[in-house]
Protein backbone atom coordinates (compact mmCIF):
# COMPACT_ATOMS: atom_id res chain seq x y z
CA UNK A 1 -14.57 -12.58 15.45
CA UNK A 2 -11.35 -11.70 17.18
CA UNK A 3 -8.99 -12.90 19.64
CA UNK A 4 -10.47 -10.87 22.59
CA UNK A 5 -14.06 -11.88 21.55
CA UNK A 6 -12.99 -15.68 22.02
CA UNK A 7 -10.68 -15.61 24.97
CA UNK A 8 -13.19 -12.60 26.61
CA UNK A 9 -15.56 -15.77 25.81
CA UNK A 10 -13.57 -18.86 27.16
CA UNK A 11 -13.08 -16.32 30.76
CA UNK A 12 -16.37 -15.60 31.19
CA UNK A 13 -17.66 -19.43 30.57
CA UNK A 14 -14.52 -20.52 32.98
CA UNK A 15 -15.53 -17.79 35.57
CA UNK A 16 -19.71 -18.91 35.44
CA UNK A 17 -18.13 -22.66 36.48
CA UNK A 18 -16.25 -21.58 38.91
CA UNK A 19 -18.62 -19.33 40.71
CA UNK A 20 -21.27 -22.22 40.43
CA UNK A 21 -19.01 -24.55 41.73
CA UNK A 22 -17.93 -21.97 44.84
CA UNK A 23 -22.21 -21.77 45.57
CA UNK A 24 -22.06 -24.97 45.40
CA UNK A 25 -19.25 -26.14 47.84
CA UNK A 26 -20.36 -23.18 50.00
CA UNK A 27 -16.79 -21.40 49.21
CA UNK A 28 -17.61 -17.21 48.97
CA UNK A 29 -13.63 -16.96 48.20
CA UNK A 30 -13.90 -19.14 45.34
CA UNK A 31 -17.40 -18.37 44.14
CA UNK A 32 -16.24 -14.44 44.14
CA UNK A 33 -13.07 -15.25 42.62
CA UNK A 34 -15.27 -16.94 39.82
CA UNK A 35 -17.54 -13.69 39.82
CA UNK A 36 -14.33 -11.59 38.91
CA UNK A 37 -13.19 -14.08 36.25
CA UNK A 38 -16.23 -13.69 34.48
CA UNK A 39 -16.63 -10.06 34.63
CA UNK A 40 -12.75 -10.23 33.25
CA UNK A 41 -14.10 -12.25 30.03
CA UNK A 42 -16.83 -10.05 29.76
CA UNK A 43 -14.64 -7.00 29.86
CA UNK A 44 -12.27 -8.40 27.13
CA UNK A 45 -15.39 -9.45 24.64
CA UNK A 46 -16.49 -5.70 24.97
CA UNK A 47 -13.05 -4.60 23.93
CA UNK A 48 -13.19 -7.24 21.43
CA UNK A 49 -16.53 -6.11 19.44
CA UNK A 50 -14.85 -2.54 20.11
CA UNK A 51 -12.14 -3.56 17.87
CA UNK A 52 -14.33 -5.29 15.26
CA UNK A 53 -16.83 -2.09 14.96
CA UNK A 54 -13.91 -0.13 14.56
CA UNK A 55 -12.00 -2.22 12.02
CA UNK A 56 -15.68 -2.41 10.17
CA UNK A 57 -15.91 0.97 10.34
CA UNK A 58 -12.14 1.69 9.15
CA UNK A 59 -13.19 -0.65 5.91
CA UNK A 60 -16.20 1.98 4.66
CA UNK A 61 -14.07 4.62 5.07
CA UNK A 62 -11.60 3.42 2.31
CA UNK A 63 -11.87 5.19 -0.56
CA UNK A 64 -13.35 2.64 -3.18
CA UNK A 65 -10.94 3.01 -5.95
CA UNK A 66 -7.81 1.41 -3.63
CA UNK A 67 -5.93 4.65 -4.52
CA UNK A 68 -5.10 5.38 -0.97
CA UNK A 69 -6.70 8.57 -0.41
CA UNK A 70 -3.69 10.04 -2.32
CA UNK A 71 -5.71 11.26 -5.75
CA UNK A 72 -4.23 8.11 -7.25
CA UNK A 73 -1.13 9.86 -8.52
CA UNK A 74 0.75 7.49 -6.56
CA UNK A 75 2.71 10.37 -4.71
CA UNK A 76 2.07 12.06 -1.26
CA UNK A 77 -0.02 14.84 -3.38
CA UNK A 78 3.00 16.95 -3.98
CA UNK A 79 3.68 18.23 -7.29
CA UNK A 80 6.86 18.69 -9.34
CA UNK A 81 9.87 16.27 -9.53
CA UNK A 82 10.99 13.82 -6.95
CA UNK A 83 13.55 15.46 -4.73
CA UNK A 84 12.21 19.02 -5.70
CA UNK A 85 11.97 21.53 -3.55
């Protein structure tokens, strides 16, 4: 879980309160404001899991061996000497 899963998470809960509390107090300013809060935090946990399929994703794609995806010699796949040609 990431940062924008949590605080995505925290807005949404904050918003639901807040648009309860505007129903309740008969306030459409503050239950709408609420409305928007929520669909804020609900916004940034969809960004969120965005970021942790990708990341997941990123993670199988690494070749198994650590080597970097550069054959393992260690090099950027060039041949020859350092500072050749």
């Amino acid at each position: 879980m990431n940062r924008d899963k949590v605080v995505g998470a925290a807005k949404d809960l904050a918003g639901k309160i807040q648009r309860r509390a505007g129903q309740a107090m008969d306030d459409p300013a503050m239950a709408a404001k609420g409305a928007a809060k929520q669909v804020e935090g609900k916004a940034q946990k969809v960004v969120g899991a965005v970021k942790d399929a990708v990341k997941h994703d990123r993670d199988e794609v690494k070749p198994a061996d650590g080597s970097g995806g550069s054959g393992g010699t260690g090099r950027s796949g060039r041949s020859g000497h350092y500072g050749a040609p």
